[in-house]
Protein backbone atom coordinates (compact mmCIF):
# COMPACT_ATOMS: atom_id res chain seq x y z
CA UNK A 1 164.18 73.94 184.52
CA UNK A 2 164.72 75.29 180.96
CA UNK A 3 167.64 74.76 179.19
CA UNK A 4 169.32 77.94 177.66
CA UNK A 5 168.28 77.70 173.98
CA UNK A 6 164.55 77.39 175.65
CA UNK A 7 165.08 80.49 178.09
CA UNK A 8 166.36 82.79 174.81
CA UNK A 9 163.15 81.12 172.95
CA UNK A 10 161.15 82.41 175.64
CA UNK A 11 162.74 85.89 175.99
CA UNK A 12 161.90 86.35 172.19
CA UNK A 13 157.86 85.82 172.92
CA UNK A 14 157.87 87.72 175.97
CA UNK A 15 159.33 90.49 174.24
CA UNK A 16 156.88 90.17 171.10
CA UNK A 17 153.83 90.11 173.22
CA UNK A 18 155.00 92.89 175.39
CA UNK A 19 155.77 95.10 172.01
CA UNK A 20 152.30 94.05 170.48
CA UNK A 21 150.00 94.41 173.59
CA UNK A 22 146.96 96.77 172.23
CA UNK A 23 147.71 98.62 175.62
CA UNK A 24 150.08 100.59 177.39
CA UNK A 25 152.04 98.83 179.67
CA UNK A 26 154.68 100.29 182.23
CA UNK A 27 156.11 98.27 185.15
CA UNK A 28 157.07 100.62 188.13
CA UNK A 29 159.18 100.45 191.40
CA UNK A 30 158.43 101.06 194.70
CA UNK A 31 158.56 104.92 194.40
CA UNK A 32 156.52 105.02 191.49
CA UNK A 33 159.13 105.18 188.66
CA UNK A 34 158.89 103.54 185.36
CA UNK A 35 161.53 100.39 185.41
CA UNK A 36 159.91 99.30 181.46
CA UNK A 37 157.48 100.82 179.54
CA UNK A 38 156.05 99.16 175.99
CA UNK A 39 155.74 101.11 172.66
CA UNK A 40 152.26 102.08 173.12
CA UNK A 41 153.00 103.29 176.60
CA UNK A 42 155.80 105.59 175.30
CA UNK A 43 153.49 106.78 172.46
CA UNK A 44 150.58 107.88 174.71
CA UNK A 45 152.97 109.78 177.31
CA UNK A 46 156.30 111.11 175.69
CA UNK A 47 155.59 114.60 173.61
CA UNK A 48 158.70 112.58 171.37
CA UNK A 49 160.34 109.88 170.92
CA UNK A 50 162.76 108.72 173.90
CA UNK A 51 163.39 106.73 176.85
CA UNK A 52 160.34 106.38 179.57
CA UNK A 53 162.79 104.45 182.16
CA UNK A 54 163.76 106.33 185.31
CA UNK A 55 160.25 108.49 184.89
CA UNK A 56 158.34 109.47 187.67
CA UNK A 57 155.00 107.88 186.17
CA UNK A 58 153.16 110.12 188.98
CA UNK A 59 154.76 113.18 187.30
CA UNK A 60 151.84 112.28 183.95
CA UNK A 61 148.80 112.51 186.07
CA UNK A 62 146.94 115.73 186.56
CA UNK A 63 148.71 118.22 189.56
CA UNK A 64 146.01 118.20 192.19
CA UNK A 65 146.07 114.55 192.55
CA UNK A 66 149.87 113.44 192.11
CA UNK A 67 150.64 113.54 195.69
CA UNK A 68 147.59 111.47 196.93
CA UNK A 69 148.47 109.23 194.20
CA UNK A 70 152.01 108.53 194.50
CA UNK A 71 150.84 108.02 198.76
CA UNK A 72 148.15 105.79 198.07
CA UNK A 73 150.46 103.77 195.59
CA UNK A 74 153.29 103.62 198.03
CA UNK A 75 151.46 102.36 200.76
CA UNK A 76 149.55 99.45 198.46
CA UNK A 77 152.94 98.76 197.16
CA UNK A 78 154.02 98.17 200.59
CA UNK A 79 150.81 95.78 201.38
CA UNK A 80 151.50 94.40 198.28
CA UNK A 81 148.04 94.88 196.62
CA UNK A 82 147.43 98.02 194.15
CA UNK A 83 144.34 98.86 192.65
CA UNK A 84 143.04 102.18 191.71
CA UNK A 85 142.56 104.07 189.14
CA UNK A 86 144.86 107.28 188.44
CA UNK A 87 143.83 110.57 185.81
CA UNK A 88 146.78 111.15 183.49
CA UNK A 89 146.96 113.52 180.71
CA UNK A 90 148.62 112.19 177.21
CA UNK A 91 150.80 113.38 175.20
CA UNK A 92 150.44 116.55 173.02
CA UNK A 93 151.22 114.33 169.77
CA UNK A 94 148.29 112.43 170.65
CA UNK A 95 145.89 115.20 171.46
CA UNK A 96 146.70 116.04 175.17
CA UNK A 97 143.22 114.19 176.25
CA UNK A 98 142.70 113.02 179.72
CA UNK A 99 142.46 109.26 179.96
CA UNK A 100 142.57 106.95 183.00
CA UNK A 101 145.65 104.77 184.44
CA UNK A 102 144.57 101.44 186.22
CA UNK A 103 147.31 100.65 189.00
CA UNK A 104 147.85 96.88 189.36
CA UNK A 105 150.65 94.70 191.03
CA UNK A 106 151.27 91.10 191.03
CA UNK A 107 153.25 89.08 193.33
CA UNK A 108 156.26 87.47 192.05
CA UNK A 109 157.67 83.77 193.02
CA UNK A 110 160.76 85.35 194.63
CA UNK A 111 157.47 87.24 197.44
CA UNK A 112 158.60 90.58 196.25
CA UNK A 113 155.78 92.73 194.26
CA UNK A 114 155.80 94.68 191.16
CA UNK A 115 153.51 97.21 190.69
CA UNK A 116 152.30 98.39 187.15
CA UNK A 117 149.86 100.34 185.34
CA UNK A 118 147.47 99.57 182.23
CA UNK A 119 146.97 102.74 179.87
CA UNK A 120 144.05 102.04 177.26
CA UNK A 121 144.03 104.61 174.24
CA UNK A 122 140.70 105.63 174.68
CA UNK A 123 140.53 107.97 171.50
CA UNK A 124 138.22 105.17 169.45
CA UNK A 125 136.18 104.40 172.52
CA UNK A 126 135.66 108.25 173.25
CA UNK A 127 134.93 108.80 169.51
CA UNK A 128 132.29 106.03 169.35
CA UNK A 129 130.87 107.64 172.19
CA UNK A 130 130.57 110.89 170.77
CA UNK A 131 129.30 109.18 167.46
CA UNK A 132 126.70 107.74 169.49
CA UNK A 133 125.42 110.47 171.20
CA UNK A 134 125.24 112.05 168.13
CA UNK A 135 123.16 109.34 166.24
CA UNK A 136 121.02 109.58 169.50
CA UNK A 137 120.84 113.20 168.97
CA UNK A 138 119.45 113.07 165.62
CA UNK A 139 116.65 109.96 166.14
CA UNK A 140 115.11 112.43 168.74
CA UNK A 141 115.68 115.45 166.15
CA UNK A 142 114.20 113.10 163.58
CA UNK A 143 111.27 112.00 165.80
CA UNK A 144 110.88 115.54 166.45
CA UNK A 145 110.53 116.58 162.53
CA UNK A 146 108.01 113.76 162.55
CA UNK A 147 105.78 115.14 164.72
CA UNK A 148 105.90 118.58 163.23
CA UNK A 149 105.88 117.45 160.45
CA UNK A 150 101.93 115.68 161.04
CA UNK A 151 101.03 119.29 162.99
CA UNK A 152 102.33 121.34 160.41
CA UNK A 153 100.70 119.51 157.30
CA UNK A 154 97.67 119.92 158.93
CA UNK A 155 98.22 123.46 159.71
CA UNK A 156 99.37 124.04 156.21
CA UNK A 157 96.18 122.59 155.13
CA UNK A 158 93.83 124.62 156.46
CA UNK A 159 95.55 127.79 154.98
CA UNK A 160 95.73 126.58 151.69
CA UNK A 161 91.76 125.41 151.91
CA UNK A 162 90.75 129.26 153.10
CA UNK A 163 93.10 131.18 150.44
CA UNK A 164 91.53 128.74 147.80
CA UNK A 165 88.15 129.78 149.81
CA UNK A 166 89.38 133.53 149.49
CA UNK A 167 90.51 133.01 145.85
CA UNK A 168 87.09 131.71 144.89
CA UNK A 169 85.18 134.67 146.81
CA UNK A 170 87.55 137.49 145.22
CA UNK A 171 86.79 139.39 141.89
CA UNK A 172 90.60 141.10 141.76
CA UNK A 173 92.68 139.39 139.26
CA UNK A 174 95.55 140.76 140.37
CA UNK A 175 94.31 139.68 144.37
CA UNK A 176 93.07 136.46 142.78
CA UNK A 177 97.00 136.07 141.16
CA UNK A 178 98.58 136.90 144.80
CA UNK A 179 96.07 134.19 146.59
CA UNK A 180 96.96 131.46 144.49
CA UNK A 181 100.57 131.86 144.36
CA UNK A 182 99.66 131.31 148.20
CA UNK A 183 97.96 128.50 147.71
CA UNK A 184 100.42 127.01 145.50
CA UNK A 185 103.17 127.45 148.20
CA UNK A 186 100.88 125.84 150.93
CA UNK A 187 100.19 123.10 148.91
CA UNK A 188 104.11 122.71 148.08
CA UNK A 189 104.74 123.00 151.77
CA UNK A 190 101.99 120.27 152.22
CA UNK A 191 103.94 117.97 149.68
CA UNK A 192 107.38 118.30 151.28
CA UNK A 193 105.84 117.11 154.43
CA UNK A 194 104.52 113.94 152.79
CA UNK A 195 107.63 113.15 151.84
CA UNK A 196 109.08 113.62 155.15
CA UNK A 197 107.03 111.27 156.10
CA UNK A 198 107.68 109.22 152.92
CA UNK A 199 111.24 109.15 153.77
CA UNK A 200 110.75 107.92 157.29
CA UNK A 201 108.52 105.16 156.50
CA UNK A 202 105.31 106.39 157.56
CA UNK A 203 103.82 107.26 154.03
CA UNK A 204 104.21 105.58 150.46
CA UNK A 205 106.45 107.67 148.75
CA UNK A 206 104.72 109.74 146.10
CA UNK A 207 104.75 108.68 142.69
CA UNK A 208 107.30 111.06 140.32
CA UNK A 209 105.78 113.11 137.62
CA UNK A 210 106.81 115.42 134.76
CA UNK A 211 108.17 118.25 135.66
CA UNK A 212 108.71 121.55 133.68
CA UNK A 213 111.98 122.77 135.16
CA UNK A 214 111.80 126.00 133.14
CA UNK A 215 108.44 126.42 134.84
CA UNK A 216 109.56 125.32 138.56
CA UNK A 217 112.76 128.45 137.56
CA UNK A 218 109.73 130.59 136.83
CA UNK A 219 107.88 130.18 140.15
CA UNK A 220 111.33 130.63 141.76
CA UNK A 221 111.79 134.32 140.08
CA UNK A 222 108.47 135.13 141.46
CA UNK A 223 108.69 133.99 144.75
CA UNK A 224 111.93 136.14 145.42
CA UNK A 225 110.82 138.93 143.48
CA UNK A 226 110.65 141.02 146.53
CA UNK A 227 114.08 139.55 147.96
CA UNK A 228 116.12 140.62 144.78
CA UNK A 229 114.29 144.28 144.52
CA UNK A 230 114.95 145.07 148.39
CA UNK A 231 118.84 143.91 147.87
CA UNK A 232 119.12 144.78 144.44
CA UNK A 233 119.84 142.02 142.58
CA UNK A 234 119.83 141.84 138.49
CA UNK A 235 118.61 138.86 137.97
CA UNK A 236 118.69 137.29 133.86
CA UNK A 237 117.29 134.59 132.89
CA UNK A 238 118.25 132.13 129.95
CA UNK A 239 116.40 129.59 129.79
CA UNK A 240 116.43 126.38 126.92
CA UNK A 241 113.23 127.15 125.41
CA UNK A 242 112.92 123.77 123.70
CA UNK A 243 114.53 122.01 127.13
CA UNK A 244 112.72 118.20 127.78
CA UNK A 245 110.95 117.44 130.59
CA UNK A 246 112.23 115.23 133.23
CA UNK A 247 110.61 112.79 135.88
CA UNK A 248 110.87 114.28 139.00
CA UNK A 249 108.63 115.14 142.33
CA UNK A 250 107.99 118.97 141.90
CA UNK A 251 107.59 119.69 145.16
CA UNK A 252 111.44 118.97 146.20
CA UNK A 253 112.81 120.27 143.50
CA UNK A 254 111.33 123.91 143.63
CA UNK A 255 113.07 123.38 147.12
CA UNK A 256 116.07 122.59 145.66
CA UNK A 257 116.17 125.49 143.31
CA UNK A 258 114.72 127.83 146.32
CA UNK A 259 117.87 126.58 148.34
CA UNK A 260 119.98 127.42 145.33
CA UNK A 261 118.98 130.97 144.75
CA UNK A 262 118.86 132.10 148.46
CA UNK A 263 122.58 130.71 148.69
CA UNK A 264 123.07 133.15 145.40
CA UNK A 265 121.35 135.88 147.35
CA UNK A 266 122.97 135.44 150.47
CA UNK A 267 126.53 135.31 149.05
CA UNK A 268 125.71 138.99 147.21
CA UNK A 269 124.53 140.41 149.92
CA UNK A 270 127.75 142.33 151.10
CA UNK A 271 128.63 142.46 147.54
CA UNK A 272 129.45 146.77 146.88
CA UNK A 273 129.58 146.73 143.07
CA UNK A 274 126.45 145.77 140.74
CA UNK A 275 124.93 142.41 141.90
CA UNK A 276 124.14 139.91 139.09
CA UNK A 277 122.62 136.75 139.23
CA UNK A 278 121.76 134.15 135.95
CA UNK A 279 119.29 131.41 136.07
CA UNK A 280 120.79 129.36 133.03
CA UNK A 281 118.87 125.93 131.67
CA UNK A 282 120.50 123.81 128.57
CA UNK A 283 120.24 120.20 127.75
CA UNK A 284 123.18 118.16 127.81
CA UNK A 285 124.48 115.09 126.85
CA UNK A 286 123.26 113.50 130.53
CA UNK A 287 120.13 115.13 130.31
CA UNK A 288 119.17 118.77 131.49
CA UNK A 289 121.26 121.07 133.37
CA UNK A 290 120.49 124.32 134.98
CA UNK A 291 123.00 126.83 136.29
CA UNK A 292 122.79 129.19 139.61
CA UNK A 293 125.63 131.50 138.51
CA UNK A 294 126.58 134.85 140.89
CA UNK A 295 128.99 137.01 140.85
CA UNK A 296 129.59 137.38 144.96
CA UNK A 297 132.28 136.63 147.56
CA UNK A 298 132.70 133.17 146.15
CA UNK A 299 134.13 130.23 148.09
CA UNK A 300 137.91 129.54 149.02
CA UNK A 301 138.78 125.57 147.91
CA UNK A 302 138.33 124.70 151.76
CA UNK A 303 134.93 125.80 151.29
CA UNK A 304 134.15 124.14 148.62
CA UNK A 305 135.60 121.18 149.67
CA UNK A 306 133.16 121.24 152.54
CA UNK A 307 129.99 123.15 150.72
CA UNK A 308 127.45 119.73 151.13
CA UNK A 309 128.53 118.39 154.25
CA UNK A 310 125.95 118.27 156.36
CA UNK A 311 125.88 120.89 159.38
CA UNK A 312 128.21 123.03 157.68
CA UNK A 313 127.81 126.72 157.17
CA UNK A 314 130.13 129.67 156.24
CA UNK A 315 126.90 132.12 157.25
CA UNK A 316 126.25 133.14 160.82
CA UNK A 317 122.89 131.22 162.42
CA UNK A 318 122.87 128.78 159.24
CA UNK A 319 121.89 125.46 159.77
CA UNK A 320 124.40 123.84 157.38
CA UNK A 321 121.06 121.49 155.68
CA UNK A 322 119.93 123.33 153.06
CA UNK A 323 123.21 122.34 150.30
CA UNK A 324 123.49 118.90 151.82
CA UNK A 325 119.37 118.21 151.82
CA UNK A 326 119.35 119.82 147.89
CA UNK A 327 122.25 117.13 147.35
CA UNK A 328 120.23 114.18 148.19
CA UNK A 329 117.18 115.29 146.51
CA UNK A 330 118.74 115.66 143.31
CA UNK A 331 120.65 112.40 144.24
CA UNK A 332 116.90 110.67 144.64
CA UNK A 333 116.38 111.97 141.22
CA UNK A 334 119.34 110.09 139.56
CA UNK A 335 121.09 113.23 139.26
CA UNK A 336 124.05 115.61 140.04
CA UNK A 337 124.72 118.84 141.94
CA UNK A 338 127.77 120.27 142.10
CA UNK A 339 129.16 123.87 142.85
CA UNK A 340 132.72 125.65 141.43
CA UNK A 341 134.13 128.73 142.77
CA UNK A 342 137.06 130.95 143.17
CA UNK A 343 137.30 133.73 146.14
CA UNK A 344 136.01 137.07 145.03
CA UNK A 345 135.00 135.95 141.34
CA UNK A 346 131.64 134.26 142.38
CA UNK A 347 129.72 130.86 142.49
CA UNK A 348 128.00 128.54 140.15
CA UNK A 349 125.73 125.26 141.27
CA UNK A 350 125.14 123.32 138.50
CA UNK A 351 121.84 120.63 138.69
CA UNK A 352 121.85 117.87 136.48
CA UNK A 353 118.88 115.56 136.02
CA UNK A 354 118.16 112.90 133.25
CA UNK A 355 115.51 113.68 131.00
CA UNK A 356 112.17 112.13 131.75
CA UNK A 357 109.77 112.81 128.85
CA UNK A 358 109.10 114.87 125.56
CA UNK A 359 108.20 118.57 125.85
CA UNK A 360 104.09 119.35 125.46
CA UNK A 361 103.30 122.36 122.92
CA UNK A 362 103.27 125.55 125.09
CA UNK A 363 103.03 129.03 124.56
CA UNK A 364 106.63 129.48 126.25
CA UNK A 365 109.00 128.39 128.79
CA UNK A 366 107.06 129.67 131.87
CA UNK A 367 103.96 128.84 130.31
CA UNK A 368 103.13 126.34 132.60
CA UNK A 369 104.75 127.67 136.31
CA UNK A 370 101.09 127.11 138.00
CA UNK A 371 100.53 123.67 138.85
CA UNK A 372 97.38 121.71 136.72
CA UNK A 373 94.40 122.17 138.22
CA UNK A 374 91.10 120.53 138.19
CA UNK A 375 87.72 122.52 137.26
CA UNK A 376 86.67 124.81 139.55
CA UNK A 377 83.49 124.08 140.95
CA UNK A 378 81.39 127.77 141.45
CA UNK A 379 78.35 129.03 142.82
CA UNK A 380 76.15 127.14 145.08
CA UNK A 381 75.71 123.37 145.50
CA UNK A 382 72.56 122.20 143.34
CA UNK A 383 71.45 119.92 146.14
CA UNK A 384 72.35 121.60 149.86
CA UNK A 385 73.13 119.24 152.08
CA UNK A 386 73.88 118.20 156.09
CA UNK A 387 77.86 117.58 157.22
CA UNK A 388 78.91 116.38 159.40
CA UNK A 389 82.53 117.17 160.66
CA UNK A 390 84.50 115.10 163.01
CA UNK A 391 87.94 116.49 163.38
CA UNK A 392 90.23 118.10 166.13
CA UNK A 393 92.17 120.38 164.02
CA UNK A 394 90.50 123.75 164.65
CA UNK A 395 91.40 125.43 161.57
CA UNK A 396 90.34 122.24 159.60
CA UNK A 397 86.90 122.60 161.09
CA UNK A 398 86.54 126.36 160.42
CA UNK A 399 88.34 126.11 156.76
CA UNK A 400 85.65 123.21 156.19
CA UNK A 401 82.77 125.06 157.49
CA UNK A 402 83.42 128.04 155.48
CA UNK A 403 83.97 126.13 152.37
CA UNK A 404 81.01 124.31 152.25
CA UNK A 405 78.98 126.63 154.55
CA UNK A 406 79.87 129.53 151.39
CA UNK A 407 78.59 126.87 148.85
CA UNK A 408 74.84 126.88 150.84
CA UNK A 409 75.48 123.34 152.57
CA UNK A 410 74.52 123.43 156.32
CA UNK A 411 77.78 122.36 158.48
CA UNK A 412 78.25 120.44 161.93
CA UNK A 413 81.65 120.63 163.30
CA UNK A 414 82.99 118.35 166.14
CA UNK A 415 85.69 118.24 167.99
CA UNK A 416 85.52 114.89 169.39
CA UNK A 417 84.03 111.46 169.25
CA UNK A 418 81.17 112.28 171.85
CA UNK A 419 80.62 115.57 170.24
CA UNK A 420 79.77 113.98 167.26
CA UNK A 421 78.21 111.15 168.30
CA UNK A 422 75.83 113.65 169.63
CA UNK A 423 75.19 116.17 167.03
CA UNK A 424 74.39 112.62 164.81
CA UNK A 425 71.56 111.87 167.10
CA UNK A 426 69.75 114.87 166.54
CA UNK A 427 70.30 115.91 163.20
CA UNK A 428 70.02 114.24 160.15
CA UNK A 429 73.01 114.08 158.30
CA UNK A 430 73.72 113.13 154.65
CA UNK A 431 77.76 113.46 154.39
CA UNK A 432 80.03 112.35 157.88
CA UNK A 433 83.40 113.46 156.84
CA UNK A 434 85.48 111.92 159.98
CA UNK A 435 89.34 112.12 161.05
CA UNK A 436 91.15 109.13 161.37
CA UNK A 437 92.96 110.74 164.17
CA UNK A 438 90.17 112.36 165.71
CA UNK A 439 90.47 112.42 169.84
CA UNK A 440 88.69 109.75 171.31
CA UNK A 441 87.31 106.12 169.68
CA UNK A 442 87.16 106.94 166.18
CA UNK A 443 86.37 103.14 165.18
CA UNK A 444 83.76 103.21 167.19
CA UNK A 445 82.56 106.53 165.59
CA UNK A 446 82.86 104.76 162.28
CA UNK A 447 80.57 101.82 163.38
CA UNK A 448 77.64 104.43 164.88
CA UNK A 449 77.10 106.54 161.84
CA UNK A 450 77.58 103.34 159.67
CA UNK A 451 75.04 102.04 161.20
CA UNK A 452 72.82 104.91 160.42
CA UNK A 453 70.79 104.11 157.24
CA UNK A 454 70.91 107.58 155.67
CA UNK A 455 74.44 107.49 155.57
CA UNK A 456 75.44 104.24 154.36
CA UNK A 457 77.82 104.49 151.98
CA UNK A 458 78.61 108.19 152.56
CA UNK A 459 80.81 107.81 155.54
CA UNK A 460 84.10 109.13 154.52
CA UNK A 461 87.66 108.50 156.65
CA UNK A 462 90.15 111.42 156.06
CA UNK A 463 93.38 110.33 156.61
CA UNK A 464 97.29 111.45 155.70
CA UNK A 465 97.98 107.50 155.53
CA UNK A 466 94.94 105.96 153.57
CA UNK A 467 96.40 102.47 153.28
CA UNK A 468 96.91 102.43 157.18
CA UNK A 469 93.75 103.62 157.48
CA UNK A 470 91.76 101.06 155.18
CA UNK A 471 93.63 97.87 157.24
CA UNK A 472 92.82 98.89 160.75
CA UNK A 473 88.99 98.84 160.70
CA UNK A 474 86.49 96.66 159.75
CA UNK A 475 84.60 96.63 156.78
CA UNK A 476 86.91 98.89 155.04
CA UNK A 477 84.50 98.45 151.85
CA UNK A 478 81.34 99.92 153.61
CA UNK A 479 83.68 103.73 154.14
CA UNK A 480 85.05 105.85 151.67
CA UNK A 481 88.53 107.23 152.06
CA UNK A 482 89.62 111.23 151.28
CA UNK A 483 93.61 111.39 151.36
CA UNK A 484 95.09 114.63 153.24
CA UNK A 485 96.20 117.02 152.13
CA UNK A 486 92.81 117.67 150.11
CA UNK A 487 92.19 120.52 148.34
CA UNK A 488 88.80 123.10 147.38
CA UNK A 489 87.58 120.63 144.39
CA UNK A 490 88.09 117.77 146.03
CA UNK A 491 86.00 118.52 149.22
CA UNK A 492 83.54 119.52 147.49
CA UNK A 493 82.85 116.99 144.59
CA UNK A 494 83.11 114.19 147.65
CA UNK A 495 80.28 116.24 149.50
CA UNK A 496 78.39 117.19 146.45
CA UNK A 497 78.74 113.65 144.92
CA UNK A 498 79.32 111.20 147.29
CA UNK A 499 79.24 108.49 144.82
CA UNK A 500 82.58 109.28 143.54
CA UNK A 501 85.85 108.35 144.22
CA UNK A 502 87.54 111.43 144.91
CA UNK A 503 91.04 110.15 146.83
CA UNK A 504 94.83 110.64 145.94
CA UNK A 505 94.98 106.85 146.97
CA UNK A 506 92.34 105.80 143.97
C-alpha cells in the first residue's frame, strides 16, 4: 500500500513518461472515444492546438473503413482483447500523410479493459525509406554507367582509330583539319570514360598534366562554332595572353567549359535583342580564373541558390548533372566554380583553379588547342608482317585491319578464342595482338601462341586495366601489354617494332 507522499511521487513519473513517450499514445473507451491522449498524439492528429478528450478517435481514420473499424473495435473491446491495425490520416500541420494506428488493450486489476492505440510518426522512417530507394536507384544507375561506359570506350575507339586512318589517307588540309578535330573529340570522349572508371575504382586514376586553359577555351569556340552561327550568338573572347598554366586532367575540364558554354547558349536562346556571350581568362591572386559571362534570362536568387544541386534543372528534359558534375571536377582540381546572376540582366560562372606551372614560349594563346602528338608514322611498313587479331569488338577488328592492312601488313582477325586458336595453326604469325576480354579462355589463348616459338616475346595483351591484367596470368614477363584506348602511332610502332615498349602503363 503506498503512502500518500509515495502515490503523488508516482503520479509525477507516470505523467513524465506519458509526456516523453517517442509515440503517440491515446487511451479510449468502450465506444471508441479518446479518454487521454499524450503530446505527440495531439500533435500528429489536431490541425491546432486543443483538447483531444471526448474525440471520436474513429472519426481520424480514412472514411471507407471507419465503420468496420469502430465494429471490429467494439466487439474486441467487449472480449477484452484488441489488436489490429487501423489507417488514419494526420494532421495538415504535419503533412496530412497516411500512417497506421495499432489498437491494443490491457486488462486492468479491477477485470475491466482499456483499450488504446499506439501512433508512430513515421515521417523519418518513410524518409529513410525513400532515401534508400534512392541510393538503390543510383548503384544500379551507377552500375549501369559502368557498363556503358566499357562498351562505349571501346566504341569510341574504333572511331577515333579510322578518322586517324582517314586523316592519314586524305590530302585536303582543310578535310585533314575537320578529321582531326574528330579525332581529338573521340579521344577526349575516350578519356572521360577512363575516368569514369577511375572514379569507381576500376582504373588508376590518370595522372594530371599541364593544361593550357586558353587553349582548352580555344577548342571550345570551335566546337560550337556551328551552335552560335545557327542561334546567333556574338561570341568575344579575352583571353590573358601571358595566363600560367595549371595542373589539371584536360579531358574533364574541356567538359567543364563545354558544360559552361552550352548553359550560356541555352539561357540566350529565347533571348529577342542581340545575343552576346564573353569567354574572359585573368590570373588572380588564387590562381587563374576564367569567366562564362551572357547576357540572357538570368537566374532568380531561388535559382541560384539551387544552380549545382544535383538533379536540378530550370530547362525542360535537362538532366540537372551537367552544373553539379562541372562542380566536382573543378572541386577535384582544388578549385572553385561559382555562378552570379540577376533576372533579365544575365549570368556569369566563374572557374577558379590554382596555377600549376610556368607558361612555355608560344606563338599565342590558342597556339597550342590540338593536343601533342607523337610522329606520324607514313607510308608503308619497311618489314610487312603477319597479325594476328584476337578481339570481339567488331569495329576494333575492322579499324585494326584497315590500319595495318593500309600500311602493307597482312591481317588475321578473330572473333574468339577458337577462331584464333585456329587461324594460329595454319598461318605463321609474327605479331598476336590479343584482348584481355576476348570471349572465351583468353589465358589459355595466351599460353598457345606463347608457346609458339616465332612469337615469343611478341605476344601482346590489350587491355583498358593493364595492372589487372599483368596479375591475373602467369608469366606476366613473357607478354607485352598495349593500354586501351591506343591510338594510330601506337599500334603501329608495337607491330612494326615489337621490341618496344609502347604502353600508357610504361
Amino acid at each position: 500500500m503506498n503512502t500518500p507522499g509515495e502515490s503523488t511521487e508516482n503520479d509525477r513519473v507516470e505523467q513524465v513518461v506519458w509526456e516523453n513517450l517517442p509515440v503517440g499514445l491515446v487511451l479510449l473507451d468502450e465506444e471508441g472515444r479518446i479518454t487521454r491522449a499524450n503530446e505527440v498524439a495531439a500533435r500528429l492528429l489536431t490541425p491546432a492546438e486543443g483538447p483531444l478528450v471526448g474525440e471520436d478517435f474513429f472519426a481520424f481514420g480514412e472514411v471507407i473503413s471507419r465503420v468496420a473499424a469502430l465494429k471490429r473495435y467494439r466487439g474486441e473491446f467487449a472480449s477484452g482483447d484488441i489488436s489490429f491495425d487501423f489507417p488514419i490520416e494526420t494532421s495538415p500541420r504535419f503533412g496530412a500523410a497516411r500512417t497506421q494506428a495499432r489498437m491494443r488493450s490491457v486488462r486492468l486489476p479491477v477485470g475491466t479493459c482499456q483499450g488504446y492505440a499506439i501512433i508512430e510518426d513515421l515521417t523519418a522512417f518513410r524518409g529513410e525509406q525513400a532515401r534508400r530507394r534512392r541510393a538503390e536507384r543510383l548503384a544500379s544507375a551507377a552500375e549501369a554507367t559502368l557498363e556503358l561506359a566499357h562498351e562505349v570506350r571501346n566504341n569510341v575507339q574504333s572511331v577515333a582509330l579510322l578518322t586517324e586512318l582517314l586523316g592519314e589517307e586524305t590530302r585536303d588540309p582543310r578535310r585533314a583539319e575537320l578529321l582531326r578535330l574528330v579525332t581529338d573529340e573521340a579521344r577526349r570522349a575516350e578519356a572521360l570514360m577512363e575516368r569514369q572508371l577511375a572514379l569507381a575504382g576500376e582504373r588508376d586514376a590518370r595522372s594530371m598534366e599541364r593544361v593550357d586553359l586558353n587553349a582548352l577555351l580555344g577548342r571550345v569556340v570551335k566546337l560550337r562554332e556551328a551552335g552560335f552561327a545557327r542561334r546567333g550568338i556574338r561570341v568575344r573572347l579575352d583571353v590573358d595572353r601571358a595566363l600560367p598554366l595549371i595542373l589539371g586532367d584536360s579531358a574533364s575540364l574541356t567538359q567543364v567549359l563545354l558544360n559552361l558554354v552550352i548553359n550560356a547558349e541555352d539561357a540566350l536562346e529565347s533571348l529577342p535583342e542581340e545575343k552576346r556571350l564573353i569567354l574572359r581568362t585573368r590570373t588572380s591572386s588564387a590562381g587563374v580564373v576564367l569567366a562564362v559571362v551572357d547576357n540572357g534570362i538570368g537566374m532568380d536568387p531561388d535559382t541560384l541558390a539551387h544552380v549545382f544541386d544535383p538533379f536540378f534543372s530550370s530547362k525542360p528534359g535537362g538532366s540537372g548533372l551537367g552544373l553539379s558534375v562541372s562542380r566536382a571536377v573543378v572541386a577535384d582540381h582544388r578549385g572553385r566554380l561559382w555562378a552570379e546572376s540577376e533576372p533579365s540582366r544575365g549570368t556569369a560562372f566563374f572557374v577558379e583553379l590554382p596555377v600549376g606551372a610556368t607558361r612555355p614560349e608560344t606563338s599565342g594563346p590558342l597556339a597550342t588547342a590540338a593536343p601533342v602528338r607523337r610522329p606520324r608514322s607514313s607510308g608503308t611498313a619497311a618489314v610487312p608482317r603477319a597479325i594476328l587479331i584476337a578481339d570481339d569488338e567488331p569495329v576494333i577488328r575492322l579499324a585494326v585491319q584497315q590500319i595495318l592492312g593500309a600500311r602493307g601488313h597482312t591481317v588475321y582477325a578473330a572473333p574468339t578464342v577458337t577462331e584464333a586458336l585456329r587461324i594460329a595453326s595454319i598461318f605463321e604469325i609474327d605479331v598476336a595482338l590479343v584482348d584481355y576480354h576476348i570471349a572465351g579462355d583468353s589465358s589459355r589463348l595466351l599460353r598457345k601462341l606463347r608457346d609458339m616459338p616465332k612469337l615469343r616475346g611478341r605476344v601482346v595483351l590489350i587491355s583498358g586495366d593493364p595492372a589487372a591484367a599483368r596479375s591475373s596470368i602467369t608469366n606476366p614477363e613473357e607478354v607485352r601489354f598495349l593500354s586501351k584506348p591506343f591510338c594510330y602511332d601506337e599500334l603501329v610502332a608495337w607491330v612494326e617494332d615489337p621490341e618496344s615498349e609502347i604502353s600508357s602503363e610504361a
